[in-house]
N, C-alpha and C. Protein backbone atom coordinates (compact mmCIF):
# COMPACT_ATOMS: atom_id res chain seq x y z
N UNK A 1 94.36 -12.72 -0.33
CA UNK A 1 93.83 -13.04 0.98
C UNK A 1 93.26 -11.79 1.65
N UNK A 2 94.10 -10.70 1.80
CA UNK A 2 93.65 -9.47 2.32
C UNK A 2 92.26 -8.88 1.59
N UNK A 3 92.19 -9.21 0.02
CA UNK A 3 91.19 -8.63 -0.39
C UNK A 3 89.71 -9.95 -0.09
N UNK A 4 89.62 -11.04 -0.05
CA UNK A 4 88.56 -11.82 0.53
C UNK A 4 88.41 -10.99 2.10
N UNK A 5 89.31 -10.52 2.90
CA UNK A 5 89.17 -10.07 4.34
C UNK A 5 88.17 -9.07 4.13
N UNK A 6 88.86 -8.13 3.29
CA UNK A 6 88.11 -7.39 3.38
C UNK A 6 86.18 -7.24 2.56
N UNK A 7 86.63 -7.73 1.92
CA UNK A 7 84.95 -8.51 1.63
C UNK A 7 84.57 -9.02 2.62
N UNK A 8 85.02 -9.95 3.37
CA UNK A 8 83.55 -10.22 4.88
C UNK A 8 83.62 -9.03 5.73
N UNK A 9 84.42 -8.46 6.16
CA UNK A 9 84.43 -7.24 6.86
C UNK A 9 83.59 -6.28 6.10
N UNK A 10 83.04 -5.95 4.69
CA UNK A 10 82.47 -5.28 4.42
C UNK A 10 81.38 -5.69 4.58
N UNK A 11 80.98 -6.92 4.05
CA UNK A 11 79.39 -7.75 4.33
C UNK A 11 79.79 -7.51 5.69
N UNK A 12 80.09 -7.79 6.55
CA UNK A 12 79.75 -8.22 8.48
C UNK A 12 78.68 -6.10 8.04
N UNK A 13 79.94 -5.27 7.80
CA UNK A 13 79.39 -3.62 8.39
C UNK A 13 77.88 -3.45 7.73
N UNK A 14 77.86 -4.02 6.03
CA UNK A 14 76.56 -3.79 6.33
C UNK A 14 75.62 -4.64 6.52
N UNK A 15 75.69 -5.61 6.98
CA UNK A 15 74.74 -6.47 7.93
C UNK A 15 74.29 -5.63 9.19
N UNK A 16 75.30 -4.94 9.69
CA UNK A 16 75.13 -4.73 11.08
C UNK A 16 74.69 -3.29 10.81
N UNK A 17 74.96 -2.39 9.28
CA UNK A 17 74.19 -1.32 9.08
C UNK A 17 72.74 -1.40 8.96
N UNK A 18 72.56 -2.50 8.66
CA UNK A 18 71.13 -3.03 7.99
C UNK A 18 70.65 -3.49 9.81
N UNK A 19 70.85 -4.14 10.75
CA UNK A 19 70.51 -3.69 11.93
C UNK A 19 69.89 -2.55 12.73
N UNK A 20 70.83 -1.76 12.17
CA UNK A 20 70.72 -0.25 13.01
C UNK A 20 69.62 0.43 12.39
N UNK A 21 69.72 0.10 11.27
CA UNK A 21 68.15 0.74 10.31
C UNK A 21 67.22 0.37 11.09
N UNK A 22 67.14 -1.04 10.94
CA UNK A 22 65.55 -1.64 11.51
C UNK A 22 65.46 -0.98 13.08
N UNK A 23 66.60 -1.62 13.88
CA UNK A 23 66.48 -0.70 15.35
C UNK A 23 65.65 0.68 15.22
N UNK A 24 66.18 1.50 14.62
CA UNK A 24 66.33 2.52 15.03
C UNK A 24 64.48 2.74 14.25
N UNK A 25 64.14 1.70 13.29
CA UNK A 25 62.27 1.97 12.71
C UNK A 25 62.00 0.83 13.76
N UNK A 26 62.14 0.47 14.40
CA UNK A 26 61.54 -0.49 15.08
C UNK A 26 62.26 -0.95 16.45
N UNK A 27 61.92 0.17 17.61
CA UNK A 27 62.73 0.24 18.74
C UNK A 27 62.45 -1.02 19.50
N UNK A 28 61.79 -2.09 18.87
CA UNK A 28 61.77 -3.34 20.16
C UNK A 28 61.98 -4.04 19.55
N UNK A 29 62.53 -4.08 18.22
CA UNK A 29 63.27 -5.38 17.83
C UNK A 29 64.44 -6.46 18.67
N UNK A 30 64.25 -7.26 18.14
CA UNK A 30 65.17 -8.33 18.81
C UNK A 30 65.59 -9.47 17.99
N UNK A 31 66.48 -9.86 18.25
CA UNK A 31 66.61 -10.96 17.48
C UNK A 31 67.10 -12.06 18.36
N UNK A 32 66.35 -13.28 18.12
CA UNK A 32 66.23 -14.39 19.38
C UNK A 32 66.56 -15.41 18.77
N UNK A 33 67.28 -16.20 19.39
CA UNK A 33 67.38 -17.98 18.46
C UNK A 33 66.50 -18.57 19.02
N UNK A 34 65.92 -19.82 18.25
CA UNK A 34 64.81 -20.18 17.86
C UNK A 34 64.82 -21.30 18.97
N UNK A 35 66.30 -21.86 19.69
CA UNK A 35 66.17 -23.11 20.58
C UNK A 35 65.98 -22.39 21.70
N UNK A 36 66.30 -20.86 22.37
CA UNK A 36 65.65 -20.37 23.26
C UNK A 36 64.54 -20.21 23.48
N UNK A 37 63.62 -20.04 22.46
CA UNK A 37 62.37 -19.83 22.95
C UNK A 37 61.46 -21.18 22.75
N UNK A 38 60.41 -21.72 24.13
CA UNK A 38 59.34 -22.85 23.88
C UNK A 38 58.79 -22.37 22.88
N UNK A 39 58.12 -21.76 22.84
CA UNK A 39 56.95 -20.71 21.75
C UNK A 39 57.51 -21.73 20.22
N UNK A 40 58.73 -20.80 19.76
CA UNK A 40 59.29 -22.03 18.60
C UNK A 40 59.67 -23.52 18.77
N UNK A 41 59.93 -23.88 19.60
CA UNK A 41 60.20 -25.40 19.80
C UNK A 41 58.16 -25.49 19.63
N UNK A 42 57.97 -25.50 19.82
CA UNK A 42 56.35 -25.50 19.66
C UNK A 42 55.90 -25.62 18.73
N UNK A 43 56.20 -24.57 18.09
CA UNK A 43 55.64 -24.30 17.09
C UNK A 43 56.60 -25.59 15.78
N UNK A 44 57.92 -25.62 16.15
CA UNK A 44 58.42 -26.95 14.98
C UNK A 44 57.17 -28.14 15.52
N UNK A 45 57.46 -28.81 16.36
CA UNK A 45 56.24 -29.92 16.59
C UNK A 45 54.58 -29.68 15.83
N UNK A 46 54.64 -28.39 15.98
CA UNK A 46 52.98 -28.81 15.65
C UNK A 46 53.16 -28.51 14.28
N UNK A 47 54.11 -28.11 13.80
CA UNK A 47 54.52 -27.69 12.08
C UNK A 47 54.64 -29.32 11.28
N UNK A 48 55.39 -29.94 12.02
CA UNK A 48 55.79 -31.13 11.28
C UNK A 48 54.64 -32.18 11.71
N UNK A 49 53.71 -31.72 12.44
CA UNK A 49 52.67 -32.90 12.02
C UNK A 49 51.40 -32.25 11.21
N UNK A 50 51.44 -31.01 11.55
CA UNK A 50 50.54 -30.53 10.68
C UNK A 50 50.47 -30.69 9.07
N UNK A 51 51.62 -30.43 8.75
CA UNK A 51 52.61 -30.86 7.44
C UNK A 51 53.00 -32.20 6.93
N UNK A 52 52.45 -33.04 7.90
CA UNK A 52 52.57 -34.64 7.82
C UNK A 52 54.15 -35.09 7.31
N UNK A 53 55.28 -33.74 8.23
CA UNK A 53 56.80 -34.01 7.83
C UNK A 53 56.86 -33.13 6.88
N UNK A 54 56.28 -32.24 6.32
CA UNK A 54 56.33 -31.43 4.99
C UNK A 54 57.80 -30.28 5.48
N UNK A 55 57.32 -29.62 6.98
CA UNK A 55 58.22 -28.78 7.66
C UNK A 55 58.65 -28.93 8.75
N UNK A 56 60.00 -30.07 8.81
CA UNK A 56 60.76 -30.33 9.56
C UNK A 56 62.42 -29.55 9.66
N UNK A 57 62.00 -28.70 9.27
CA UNK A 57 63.38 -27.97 9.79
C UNK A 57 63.42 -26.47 10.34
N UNK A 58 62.12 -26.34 10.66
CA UNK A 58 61.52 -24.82 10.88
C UNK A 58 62.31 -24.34 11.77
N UNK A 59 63.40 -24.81 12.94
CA UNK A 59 63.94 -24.52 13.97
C UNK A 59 65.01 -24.31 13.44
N UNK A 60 65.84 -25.09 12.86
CA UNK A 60 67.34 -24.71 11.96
C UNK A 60 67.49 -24.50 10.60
N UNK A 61 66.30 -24.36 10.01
CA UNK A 61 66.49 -23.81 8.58
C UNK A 61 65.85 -22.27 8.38
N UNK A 62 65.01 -21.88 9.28
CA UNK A 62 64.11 -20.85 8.89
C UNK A 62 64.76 -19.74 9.89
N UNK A 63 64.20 -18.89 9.43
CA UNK A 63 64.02 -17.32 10.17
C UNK A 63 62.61 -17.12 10.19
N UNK A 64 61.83 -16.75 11.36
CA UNK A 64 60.59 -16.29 11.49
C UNK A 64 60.50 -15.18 12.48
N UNK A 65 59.63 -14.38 11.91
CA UNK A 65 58.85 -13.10 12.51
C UNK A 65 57.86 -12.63 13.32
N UNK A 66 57.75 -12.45 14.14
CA UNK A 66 56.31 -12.63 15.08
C UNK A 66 56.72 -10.93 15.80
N UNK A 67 55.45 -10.17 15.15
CA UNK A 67 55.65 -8.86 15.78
C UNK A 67 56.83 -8.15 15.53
N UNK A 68 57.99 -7.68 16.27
CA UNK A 68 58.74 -6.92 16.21
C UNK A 68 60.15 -7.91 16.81
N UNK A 69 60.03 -9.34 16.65
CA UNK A 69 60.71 -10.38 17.16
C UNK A 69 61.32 -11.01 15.72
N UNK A 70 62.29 -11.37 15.66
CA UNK A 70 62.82 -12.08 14.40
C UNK A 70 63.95 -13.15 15.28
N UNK A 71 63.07 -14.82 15.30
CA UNK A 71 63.72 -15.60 15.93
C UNK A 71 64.90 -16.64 14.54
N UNK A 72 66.13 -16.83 15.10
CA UNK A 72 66.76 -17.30 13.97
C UNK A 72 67.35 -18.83 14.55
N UNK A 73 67.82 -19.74 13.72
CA UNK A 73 68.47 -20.53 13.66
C UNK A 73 69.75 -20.23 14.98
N UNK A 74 70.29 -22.01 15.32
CA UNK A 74 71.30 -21.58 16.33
C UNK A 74 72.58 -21.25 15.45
N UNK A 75 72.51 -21.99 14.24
CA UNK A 75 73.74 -21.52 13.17
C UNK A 75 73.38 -19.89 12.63
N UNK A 76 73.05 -19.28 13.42
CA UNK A 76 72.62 -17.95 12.50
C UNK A 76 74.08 -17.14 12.34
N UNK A 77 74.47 -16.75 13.51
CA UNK A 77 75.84 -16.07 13.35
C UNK A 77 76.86 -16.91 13.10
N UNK A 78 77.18 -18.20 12.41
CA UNK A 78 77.76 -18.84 11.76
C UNK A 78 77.31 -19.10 10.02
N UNK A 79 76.48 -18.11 9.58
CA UNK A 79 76.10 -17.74 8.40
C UNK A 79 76.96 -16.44 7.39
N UNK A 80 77.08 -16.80 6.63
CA UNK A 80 77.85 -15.44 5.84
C UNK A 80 76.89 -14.40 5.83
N UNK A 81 77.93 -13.60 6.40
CA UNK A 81 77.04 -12.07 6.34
C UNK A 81 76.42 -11.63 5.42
N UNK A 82 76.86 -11.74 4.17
CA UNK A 82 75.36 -11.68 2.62
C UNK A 82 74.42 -12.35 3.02
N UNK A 83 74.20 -13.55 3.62
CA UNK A 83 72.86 -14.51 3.87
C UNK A 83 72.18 -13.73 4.73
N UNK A 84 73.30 -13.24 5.96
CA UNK A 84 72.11 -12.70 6.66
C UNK A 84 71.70 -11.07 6.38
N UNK A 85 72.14 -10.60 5.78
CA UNK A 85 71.49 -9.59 5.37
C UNK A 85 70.68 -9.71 4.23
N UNK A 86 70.59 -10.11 3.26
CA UNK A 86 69.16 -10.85 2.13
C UNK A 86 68.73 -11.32 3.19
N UNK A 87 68.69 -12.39 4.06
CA UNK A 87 66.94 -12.79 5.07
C UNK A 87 66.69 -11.56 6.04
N UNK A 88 67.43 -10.84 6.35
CA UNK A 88 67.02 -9.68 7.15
C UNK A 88 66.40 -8.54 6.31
N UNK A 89 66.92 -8.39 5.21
CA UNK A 89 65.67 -7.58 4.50
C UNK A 89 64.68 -8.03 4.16
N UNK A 90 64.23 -9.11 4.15
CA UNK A 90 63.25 -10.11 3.72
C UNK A 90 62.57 -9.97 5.11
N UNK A 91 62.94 -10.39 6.30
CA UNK A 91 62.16 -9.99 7.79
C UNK A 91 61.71 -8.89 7.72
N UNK A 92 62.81 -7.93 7.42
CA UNK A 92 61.94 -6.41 7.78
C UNK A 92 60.96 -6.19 6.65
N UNK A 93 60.46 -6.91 5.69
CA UNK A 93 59.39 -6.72 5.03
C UNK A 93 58.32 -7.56 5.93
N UNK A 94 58.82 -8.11 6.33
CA UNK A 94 57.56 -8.90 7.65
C UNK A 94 57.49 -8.14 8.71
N UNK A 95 58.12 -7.51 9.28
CA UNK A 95 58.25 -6.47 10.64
C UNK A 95 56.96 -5.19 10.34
N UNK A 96 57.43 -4.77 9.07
CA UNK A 96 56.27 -3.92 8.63
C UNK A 96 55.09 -4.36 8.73
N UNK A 97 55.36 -5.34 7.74
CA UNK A 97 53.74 -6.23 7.91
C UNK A 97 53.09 -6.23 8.94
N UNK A 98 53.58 -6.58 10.40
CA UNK A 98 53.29 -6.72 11.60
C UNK A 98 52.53 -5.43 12.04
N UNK A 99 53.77 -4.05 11.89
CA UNK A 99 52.81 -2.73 12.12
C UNK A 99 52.29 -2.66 11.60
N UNK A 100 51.91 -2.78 10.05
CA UNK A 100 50.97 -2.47 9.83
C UNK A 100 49.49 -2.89 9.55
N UNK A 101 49.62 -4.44 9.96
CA UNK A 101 47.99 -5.02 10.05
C UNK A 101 47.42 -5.39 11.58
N UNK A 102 48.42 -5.44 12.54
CA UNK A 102 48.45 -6.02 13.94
C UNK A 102 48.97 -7.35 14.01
N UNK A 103 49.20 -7.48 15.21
CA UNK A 103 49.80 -8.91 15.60
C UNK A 103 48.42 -9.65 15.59
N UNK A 104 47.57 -9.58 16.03
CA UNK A 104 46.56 -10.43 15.74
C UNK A 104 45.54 -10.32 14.12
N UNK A 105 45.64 -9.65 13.80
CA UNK A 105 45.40 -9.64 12.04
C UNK A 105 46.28 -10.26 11.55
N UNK A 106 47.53 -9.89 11.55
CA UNK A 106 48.55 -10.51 10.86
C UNK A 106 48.23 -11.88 11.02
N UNK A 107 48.19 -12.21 12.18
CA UNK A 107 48.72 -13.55 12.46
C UNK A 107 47.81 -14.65 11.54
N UNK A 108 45.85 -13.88 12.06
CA UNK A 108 44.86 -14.34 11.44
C UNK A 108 45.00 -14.57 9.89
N UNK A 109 45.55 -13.44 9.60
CA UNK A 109 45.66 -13.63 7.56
C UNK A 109 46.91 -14.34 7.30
N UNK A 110 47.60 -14.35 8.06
CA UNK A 110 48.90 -15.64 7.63
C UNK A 110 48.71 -17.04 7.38
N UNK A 111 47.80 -17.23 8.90
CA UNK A 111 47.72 -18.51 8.59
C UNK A 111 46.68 -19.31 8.21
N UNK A 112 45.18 -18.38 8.20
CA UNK A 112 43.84 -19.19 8.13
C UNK A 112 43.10 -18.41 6.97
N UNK A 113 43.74 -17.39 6.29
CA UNK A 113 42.70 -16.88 5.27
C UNK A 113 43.22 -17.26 3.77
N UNK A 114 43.02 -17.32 2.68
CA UNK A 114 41.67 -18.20 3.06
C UNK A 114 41.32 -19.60 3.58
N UNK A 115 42.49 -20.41 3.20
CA UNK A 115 42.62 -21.41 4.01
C UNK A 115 44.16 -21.51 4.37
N UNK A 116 44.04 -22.35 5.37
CA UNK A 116 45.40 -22.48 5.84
C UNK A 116 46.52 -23.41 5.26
N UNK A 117 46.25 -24.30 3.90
CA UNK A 117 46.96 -25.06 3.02
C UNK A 117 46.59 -25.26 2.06
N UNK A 118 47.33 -25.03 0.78
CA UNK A 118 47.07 -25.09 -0.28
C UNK A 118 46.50 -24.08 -1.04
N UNK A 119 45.67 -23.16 -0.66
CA UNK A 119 45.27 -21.72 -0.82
C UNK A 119 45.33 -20.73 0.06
N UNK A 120 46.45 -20.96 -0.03
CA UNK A 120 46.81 -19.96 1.30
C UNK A 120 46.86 -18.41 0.80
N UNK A 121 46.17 -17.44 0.28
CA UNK A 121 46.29 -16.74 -0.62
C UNK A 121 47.09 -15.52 0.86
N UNK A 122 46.48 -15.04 1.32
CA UNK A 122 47.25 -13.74 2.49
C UNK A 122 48.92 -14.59 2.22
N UNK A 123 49.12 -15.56 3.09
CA UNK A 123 50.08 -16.17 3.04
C UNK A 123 51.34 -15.93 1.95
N UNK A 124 50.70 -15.97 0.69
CA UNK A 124 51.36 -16.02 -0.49
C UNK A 124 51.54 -14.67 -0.64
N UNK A 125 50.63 -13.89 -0.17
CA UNK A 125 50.93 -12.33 -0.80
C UNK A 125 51.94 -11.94 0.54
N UNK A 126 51.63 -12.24 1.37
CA UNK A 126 53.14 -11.61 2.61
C UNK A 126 54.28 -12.04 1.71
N UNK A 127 54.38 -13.42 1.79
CA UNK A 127 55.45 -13.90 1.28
C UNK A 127 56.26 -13.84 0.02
N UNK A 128 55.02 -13.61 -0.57
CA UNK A 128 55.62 -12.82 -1.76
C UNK A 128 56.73 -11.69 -2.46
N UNK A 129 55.55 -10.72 -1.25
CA UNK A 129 56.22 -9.24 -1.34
C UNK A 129 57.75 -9.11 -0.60
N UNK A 130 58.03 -10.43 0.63
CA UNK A 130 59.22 -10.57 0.70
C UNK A 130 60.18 -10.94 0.61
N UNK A 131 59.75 -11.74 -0.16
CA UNK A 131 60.73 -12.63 -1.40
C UNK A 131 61.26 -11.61 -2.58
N UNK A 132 60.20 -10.83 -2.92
CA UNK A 132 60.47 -9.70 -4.05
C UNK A 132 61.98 -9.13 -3.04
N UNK A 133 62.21 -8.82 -1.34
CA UNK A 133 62.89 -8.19 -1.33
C UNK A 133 64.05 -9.12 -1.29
N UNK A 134 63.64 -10.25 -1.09
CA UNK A 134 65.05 -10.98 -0.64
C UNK A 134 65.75 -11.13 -2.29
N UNK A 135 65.22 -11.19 -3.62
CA UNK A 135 65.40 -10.88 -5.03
C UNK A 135 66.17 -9.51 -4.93
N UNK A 136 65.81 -8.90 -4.31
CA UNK A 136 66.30 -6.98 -4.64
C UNK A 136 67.69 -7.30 -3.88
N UNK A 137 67.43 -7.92 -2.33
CA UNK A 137 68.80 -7.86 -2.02
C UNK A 137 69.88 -8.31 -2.83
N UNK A 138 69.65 -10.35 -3.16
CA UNK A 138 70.77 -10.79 -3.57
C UNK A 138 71.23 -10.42 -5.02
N UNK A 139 70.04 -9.44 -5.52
CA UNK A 139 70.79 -8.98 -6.97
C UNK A 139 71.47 -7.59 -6.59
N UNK A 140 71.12 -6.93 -5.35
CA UNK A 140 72.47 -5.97 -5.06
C UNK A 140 73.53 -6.50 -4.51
N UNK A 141 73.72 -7.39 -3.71
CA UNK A 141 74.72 -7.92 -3.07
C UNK A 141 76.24 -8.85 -4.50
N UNK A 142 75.26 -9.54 -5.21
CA UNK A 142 75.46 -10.77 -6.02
C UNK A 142 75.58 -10.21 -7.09
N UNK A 143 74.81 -9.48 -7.51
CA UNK A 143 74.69 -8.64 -9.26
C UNK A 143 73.45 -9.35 -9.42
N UNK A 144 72.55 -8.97 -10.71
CA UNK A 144 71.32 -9.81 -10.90
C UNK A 144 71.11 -10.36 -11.94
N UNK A 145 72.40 -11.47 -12.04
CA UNK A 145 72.29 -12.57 -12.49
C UNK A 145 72.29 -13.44 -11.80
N UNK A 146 72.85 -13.43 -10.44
CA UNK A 146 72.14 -14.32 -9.88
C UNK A 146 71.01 -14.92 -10.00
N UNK A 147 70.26 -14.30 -10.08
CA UNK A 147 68.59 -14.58 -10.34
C UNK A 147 68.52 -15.95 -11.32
N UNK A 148 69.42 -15.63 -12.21
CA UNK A 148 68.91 -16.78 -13.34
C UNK A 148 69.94 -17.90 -12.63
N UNK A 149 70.25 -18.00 -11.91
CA UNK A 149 70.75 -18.86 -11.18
C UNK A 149 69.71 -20.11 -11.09
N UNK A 150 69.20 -21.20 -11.62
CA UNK A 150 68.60 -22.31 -11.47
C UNK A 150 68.51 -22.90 -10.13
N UNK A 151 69.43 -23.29 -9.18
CA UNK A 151 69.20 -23.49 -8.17
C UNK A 151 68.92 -22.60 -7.31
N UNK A 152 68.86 -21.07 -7.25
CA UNK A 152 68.30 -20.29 -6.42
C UNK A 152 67.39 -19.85 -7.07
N UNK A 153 66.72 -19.81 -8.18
CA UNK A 153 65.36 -19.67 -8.42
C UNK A 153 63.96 -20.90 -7.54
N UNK A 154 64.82 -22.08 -7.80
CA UNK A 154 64.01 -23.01 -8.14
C UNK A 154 64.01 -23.24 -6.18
N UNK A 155 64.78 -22.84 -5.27
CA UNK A 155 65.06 -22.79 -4.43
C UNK A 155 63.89 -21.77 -3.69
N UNK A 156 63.68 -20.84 -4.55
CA UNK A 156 62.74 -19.96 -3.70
C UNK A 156 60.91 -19.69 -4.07
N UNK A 157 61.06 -20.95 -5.45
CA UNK A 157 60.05 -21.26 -5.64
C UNK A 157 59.45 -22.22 -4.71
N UNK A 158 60.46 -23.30 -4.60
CA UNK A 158 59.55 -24.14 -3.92
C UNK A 158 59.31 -23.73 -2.25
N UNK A 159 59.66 -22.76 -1.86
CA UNK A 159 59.09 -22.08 -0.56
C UNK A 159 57.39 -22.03 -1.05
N UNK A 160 57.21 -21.70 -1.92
CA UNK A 160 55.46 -21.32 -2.40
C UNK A 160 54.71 -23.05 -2.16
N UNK A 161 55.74 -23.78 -2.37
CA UNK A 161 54.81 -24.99 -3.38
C UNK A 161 54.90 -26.26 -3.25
N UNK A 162 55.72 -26.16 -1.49
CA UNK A 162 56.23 -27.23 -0.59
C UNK A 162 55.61 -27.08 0.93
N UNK A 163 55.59 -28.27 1.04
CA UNK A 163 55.58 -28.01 2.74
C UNK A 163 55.91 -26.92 3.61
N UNK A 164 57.02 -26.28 3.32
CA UNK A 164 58.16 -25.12 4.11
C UNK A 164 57.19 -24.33 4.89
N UNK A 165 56.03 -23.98 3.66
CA UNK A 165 55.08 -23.04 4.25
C UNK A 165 53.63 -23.52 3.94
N UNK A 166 53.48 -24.97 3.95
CA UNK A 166 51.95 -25.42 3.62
C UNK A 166 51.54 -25.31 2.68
N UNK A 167 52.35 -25.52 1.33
CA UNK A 167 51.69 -25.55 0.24
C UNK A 167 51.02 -24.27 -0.31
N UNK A 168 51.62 -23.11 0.11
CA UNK A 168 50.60 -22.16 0.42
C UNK A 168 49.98 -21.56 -0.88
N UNK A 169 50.94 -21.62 -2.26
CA UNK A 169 50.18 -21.58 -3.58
C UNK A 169 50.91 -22.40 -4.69
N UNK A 170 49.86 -22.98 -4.70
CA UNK A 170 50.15 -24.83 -5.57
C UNK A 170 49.66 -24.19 -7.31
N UNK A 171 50.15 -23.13 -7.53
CA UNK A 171 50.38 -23.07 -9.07
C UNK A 171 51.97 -22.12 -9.61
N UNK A 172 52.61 -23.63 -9.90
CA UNK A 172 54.15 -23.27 -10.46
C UNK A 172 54.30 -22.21 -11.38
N UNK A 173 53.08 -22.49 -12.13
CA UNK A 173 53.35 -21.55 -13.36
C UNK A 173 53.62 -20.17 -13.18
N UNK A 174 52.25 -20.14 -12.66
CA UNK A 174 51.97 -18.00 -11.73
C UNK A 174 53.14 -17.97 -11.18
N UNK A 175 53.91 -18.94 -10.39
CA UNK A 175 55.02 -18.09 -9.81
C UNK A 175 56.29 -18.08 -10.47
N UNK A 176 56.29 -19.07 -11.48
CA UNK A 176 57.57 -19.31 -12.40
C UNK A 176 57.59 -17.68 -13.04
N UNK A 177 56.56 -17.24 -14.01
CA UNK A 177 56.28 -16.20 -14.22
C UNK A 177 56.30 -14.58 -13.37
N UNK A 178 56.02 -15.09 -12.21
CA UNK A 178 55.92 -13.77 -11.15
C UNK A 178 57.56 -13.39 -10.78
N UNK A 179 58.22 -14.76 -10.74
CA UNK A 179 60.00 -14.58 -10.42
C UNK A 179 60.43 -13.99 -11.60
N UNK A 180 60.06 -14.62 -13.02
CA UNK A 180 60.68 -14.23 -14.31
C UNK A 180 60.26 -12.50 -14.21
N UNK A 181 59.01 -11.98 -14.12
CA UNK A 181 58.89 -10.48 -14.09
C UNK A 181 60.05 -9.94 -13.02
N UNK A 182 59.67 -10.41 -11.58
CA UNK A 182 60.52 -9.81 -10.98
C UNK A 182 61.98 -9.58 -10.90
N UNK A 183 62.48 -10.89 -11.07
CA UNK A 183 64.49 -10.52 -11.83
C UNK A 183 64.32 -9.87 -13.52
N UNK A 184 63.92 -9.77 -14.17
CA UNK A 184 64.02 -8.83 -14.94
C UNK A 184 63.64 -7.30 -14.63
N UNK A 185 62.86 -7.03 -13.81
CA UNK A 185 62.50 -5.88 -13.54
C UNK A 185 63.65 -5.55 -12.87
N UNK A 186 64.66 -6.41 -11.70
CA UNK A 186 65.74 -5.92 -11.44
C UNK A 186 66.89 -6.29 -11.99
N UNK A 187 67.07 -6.33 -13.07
CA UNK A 187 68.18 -6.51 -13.98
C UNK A 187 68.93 -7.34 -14.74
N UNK A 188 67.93 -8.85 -14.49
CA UNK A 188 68.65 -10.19 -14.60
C UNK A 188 68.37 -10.15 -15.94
N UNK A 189 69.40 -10.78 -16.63
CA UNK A 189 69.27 -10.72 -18.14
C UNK A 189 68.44 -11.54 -19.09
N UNK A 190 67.61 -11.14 -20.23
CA UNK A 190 66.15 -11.44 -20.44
C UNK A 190 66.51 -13.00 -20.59
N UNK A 191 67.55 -13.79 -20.73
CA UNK A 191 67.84 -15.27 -21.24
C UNK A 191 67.17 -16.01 -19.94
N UNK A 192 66.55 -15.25 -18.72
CA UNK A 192 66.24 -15.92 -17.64
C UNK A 192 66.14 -17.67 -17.93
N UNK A 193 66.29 -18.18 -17.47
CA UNK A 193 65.71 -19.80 -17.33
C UNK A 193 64.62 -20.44 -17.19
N UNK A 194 63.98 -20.93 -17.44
CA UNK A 194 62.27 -20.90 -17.40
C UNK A 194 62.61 -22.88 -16.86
């Protein structure tokens, strides 16, 4: 019992180390739940008709990024501290993003270049590159076998190739392949699962 204690007490410190990082690169961070702000209640409505129902849970399933803002779920601090540190390194690969193209670039190549469903190519490459980290995290956190984990592969594929994010790149294969490079590159053992 004492030793499970001390495992969440270690996940809670570095969750909250992994905080102080971003703070301290990014002095206006915040982190907001998603039923406080209209902006996101907004934004679920016009998601789930845009999506014709594709993304109906954008308010309690997701974490999203806007600028130097990372709005979360109302279950967020009722999440295990490994979860939230894998989606928080996964944000702060979006936080960057933010400095470094603008809030209005960003926003423009997220959602309309080249198109805004189904080829969503900007889209796919943000998301990509932070998926690569949310991979880096849970194979440090987890070990990286996780990776060949079937339901968390197939789990973070269909972020690409579902509604979640508009369909944003509708070829399984490229990404079946792009996950298989990437958990092997961090350590998952070559029997990956295809």
């Amino acid at each position: 019992m004492s030793r499970n204690r001390d495992h969440v007490i270690g996940a809670e410190a570095r969750y909250e180390a992994l905080l102080d990082e971003i703070r301290a690169e990014f002095p206006r961070f915040l982190v907001i739940d998603k039923r406080d702000s209209l902006l996101q209640r907004s934004i679920q409505h016009a998601l789930t008709v845009v999506t014709l129902g594709g993304q109906r849970r954008y308010l309690e399933g997701y974490v999203t990024t806007l600028g130097a803002r990372v709005y979360v779920p109302s279950t967020w601090a009722a999440r295990a501290a490994a979860d939230r540190y894998i989606t928080m390194r996964h944000e702060r690969v979006h936080l960057r993003q933010f400095r470094r193209w603008s809030f209005p670039l960003m926003a423009l190549l997220y959602l309309l270049l080249p198109l805004p469903f189904g080829l969503a190519w900007c889209r796919y490459r943000f998301e990509r590159a932070a998926y690569e980290e949310s991979l880096r995290a849970a194979a440090e956190v987890y070990g990286p076998a996780v990776l060949c984990d079937a339901a968390f592969r197939d789990g973070i594929l269909a972020q690409f190739t579902s509604g979640a994010y508009g369909w944003m790149w509708p070829f399984p294969g490229a990404l079946a392949r792009w996950y298989e490079r990437t958990a092997l590159a961090l350590g998952a053992p070559p029997t990956l699962a295809r």
